[in-house]
Structure formats: C-alpha cells, structure tokens
C-alpha atoms as a PDB file:
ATOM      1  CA  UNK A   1      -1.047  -1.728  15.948  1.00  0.00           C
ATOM      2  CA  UNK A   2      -4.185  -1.669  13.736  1.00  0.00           C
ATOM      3  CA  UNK A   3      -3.735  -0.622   9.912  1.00  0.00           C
ATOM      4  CA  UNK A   4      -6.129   1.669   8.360  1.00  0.00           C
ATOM      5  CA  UNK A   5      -8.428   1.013   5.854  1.00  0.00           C
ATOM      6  CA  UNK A   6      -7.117   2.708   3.776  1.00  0.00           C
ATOM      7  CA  UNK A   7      -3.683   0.476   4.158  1.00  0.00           C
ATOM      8  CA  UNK A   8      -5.560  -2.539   3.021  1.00  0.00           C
ATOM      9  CA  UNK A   9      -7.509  -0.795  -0.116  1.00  0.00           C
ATOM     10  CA  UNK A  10      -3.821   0.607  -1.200  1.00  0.00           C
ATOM     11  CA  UNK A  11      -2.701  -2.760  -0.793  1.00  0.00           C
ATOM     12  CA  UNK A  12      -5.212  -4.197  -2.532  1.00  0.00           C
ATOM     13  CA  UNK A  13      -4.951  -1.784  -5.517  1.00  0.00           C
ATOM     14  CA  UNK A  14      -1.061  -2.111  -6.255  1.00  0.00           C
ATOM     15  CA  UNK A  15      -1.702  -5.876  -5.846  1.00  0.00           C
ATOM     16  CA  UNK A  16      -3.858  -5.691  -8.998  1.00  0.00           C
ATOM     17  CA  UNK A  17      -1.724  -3.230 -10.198  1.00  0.00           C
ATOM     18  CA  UNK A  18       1.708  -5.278  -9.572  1.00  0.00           C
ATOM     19  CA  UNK A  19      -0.083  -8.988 -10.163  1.00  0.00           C
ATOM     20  CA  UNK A  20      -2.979  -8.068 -12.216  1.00  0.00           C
ATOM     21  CA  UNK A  21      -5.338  -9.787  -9.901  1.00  0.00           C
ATOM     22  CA  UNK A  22      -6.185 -12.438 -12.401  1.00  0.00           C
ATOM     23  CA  UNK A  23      -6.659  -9.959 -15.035  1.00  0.00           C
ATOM     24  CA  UNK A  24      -5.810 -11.462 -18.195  1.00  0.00           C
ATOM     25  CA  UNK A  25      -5.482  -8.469 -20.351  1.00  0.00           C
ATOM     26  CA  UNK A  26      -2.130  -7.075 -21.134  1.00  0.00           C
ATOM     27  CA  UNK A  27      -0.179  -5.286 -18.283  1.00  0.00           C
ATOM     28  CA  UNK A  28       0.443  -2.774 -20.997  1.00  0.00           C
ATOM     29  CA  UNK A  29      -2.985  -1.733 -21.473  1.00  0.00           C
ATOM     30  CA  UNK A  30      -4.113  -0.256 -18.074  1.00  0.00           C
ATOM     31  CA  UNK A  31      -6.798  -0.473 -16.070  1.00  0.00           C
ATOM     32  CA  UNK A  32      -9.460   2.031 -15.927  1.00  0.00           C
ATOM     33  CA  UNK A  33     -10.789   3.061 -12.114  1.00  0.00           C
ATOM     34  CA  UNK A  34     -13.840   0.827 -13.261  1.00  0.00           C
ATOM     35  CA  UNK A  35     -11.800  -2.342 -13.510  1.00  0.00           C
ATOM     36  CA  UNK A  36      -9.615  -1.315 -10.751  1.00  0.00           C
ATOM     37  CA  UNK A  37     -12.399  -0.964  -8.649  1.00  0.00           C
ATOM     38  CA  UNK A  38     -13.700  -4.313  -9.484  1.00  0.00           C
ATOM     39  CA  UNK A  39     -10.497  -6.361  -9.328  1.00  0.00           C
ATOM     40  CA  UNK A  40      -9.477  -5.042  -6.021  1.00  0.00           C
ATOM     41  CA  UNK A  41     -12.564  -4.917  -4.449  1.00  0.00           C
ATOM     42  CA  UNK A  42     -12.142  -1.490  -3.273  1.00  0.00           C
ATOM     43  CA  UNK A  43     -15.375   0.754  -3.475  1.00  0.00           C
ATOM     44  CA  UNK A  44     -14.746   2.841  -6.629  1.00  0.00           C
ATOM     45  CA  UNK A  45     -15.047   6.441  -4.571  1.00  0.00           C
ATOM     46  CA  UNK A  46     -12.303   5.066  -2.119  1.00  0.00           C
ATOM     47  CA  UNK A  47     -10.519   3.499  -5.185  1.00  0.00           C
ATOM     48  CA  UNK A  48     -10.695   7.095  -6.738  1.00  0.00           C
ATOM     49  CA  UNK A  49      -9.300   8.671  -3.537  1.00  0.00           C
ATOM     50  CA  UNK A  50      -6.784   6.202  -3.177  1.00  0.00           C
ATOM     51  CA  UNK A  51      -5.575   5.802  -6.629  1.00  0.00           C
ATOM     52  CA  UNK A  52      -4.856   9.899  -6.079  1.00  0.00           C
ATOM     53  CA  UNK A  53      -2.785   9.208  -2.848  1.00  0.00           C
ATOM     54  CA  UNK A  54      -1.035   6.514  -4.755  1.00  0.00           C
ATOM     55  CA  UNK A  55      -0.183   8.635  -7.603  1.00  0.00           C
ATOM     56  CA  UNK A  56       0.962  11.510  -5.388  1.00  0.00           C
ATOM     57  CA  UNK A  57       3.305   9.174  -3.985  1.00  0.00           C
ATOM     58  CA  UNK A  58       4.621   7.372  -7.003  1.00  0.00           C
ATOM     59  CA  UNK A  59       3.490   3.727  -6.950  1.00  0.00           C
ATOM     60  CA  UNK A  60       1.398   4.848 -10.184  1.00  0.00           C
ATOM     61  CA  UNK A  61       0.920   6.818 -12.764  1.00  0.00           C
ATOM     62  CA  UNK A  62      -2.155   7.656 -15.197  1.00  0.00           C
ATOM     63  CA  UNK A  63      -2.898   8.691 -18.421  1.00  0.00           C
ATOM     64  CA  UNK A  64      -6.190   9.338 -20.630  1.00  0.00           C
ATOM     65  CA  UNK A  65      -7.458   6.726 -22.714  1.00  0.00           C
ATOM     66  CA  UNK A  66      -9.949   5.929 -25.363  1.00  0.00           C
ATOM     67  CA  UNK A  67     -13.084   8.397 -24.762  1.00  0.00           C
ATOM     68  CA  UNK A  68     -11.369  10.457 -21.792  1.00  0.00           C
ATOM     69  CA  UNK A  69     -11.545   7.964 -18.781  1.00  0.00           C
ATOM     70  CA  UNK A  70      -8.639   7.674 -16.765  1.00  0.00           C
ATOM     71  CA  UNK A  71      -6.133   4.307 -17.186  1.00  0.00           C
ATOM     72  CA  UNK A  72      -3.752   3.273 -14.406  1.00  0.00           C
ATOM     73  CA  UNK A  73      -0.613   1.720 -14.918  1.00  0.00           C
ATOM     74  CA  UNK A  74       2.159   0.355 -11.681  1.00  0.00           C
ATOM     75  CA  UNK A  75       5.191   2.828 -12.095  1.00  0.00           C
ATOM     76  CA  UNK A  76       8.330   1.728 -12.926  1.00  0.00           C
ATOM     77  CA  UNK A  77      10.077  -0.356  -9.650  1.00  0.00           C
ATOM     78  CA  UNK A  78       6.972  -0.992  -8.351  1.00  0.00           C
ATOM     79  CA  UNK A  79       7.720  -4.384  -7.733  1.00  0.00           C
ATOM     80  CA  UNK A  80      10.559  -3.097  -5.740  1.00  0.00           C
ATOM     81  CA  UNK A  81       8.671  -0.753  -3.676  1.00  0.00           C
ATOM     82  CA  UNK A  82       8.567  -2.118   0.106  1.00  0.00           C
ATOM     83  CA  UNK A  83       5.938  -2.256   2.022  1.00  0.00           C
ATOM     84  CA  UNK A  84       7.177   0.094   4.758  1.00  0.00           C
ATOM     85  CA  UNK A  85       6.554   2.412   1.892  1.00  0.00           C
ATOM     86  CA  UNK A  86       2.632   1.977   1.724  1.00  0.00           C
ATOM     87  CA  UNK A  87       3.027   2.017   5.738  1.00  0.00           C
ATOM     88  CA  UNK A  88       4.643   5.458   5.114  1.00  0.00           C
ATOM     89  CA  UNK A  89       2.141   6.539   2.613  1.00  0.00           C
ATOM     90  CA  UNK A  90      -1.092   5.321   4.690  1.00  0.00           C
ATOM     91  CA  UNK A  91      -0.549   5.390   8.341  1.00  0.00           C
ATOM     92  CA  UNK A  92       2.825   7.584   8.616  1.00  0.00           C
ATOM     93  CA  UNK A  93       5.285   4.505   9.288  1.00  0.00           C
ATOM     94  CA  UNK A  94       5.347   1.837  11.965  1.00  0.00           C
ATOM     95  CA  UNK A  95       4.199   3.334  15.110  1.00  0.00           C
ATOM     96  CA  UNK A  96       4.073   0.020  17.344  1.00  0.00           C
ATOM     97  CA  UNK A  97       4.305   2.265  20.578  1.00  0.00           C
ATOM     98  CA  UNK A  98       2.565   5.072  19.923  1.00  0.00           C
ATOM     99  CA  UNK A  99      -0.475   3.352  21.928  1.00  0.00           C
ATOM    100  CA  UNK A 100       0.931   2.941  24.959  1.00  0.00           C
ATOM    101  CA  UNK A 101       1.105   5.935  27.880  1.00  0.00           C
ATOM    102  CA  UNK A 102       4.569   6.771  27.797  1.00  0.00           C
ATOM    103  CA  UNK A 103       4.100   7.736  31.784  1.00  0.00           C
ATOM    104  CA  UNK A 104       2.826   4.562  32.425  1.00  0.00           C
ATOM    105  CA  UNK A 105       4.357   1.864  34.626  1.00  0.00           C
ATOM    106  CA  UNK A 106       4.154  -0.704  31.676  1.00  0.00           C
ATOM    107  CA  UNK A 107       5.855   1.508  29.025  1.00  0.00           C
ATOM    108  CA  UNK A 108       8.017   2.608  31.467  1.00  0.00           C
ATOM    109  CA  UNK A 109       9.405  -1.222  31.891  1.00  0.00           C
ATOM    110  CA  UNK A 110       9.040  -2.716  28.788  1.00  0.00           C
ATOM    111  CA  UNK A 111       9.155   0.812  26.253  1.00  0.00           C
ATOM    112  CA  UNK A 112      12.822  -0.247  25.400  1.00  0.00           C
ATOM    113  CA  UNK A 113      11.338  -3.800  24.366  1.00  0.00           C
ATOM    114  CA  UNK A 114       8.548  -2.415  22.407  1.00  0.00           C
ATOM    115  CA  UNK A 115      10.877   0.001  20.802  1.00  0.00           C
ATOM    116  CA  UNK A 116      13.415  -2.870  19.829  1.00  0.00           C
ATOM    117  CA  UNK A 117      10.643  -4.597  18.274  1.00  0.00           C
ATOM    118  CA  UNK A 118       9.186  -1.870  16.291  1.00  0.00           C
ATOM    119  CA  UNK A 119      12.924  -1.235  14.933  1.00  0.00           C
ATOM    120  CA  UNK A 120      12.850  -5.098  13.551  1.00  0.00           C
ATOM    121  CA  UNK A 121       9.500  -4.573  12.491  1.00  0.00           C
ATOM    122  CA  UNK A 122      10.682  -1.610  10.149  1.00  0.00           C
ATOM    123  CA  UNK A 123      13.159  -3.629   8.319  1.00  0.00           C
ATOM    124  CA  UNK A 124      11.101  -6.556   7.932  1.00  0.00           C
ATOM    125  CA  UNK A 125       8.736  -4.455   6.354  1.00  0.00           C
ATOM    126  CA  UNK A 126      11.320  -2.575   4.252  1.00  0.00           C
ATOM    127  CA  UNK A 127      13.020  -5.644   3.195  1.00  0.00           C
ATOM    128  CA  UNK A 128       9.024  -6.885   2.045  1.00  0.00           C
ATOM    129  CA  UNK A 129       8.362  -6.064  -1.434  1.00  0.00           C
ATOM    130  CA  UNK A 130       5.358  -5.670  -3.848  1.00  0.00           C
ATOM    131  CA  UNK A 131       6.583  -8.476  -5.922  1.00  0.00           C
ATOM    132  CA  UNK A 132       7.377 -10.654  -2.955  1.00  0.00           C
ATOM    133  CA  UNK A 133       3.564 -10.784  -2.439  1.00  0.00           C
ATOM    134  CA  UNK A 134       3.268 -12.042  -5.537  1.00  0.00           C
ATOM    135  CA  UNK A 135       5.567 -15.042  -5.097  1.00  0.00           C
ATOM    136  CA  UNK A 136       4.002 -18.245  -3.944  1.00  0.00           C
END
C-alpha cells in the first residue's frame, strides 16, 4: 500500500496545526495559508486545496482575520482524531488488498492472511492519534 500525496501534505498540515511545527506564536492566533504553507512545507495551492478537504471533514476550521485573509485553527479533539481518520479522508481507508487479483493463485492462498492483517492494521491506525505524533 502506497499513501497519496495528498496523505502526507494533510499530515503534514494538522501536524503544524496540532504541534505548531516550531511555531512560536500563540496556538490561539491562527495561522494564515501563508504560514501554513511555509511551516508544513506543503506548496501553498495544494495547502489551499487541502486545507478545504480538511475543513470539509472537520480536523479544522477557519475564520477571517485582520485585512480579509483566511486564519486556520485545529478543531476541537483534534488531538484525538486517529489517523485512520486522515486514511479515511485521503485515500478512502486501509485498502491493503485492494492490489492484489482477487482471481489470482496468490490471493487466492494467502487473501485470508492479507485480510487479517489489514484488520490489525485498521486498529493500529485508529488507536494512533494526532497528539501521539507529537509525543517523543
């Protein structure tokens, strides 16, 4: 299984979001898309895009600040979001199996395996959350 892109920029946004990435201004204040864009790393058109998804799905929420531009703030439990949640949000869940020819020989021994595994996988991930990344 391969993550998208767009897995890793979400990621990378709610870690700034969650842990500030180093930021040292107050978690209260926001971040603009600007800011964002530079703390994350993210490319500010994807960080645009993706700060839309993330809103949409309720790791964030905005409001306008001083001269009209955009601040982002982590919405409430975001620490306790999992990350099978940004899985859900990004590439649709866990799909471990879903390259393998279910017709196959190989799937067709082992598919019961794989399946097991992609189970454990899902609560691994569920139990994971935001704030755990942040503990060290």
């Amino acid at each position: 299984m391969q993550l998208r892109r767009d897995t890793e920029y979400a990621l990378r946004i709610l870690y700034c979001m969650v842990g500030r990435g180093g930021d040292k201004t107050s978690p209260s204040a926001g971040l603009t898309l600007g800011r964002l864009s530079a703390l994350s790393g993210v490319p500010k058109a994807a960080a645009d895009r993706m700060c839309g998804r993330l809103k949409d799905a309720a790791f964030i929420v905005s409001r306008d600040g001083k001269g009209g531009e955009t601040l982002y703030f982590p919405a409430s439990g975001l620490r306790r979001r999992s990350l099978l949640d940004v899985l859900k949000m990004t590439e649709g869940g866990v799909q471990l199996c879903g390259v393998f020819d279910k017709t196959g020989g190989f799937y067709k021994e082992v598919g019961p395996q794989l399946q097991s595994v992609q189970t454990e996988m899902k609560k691994i991930l569920a139990a994971a959350t935001m704030g755990d990344l942040l503990k060290k």
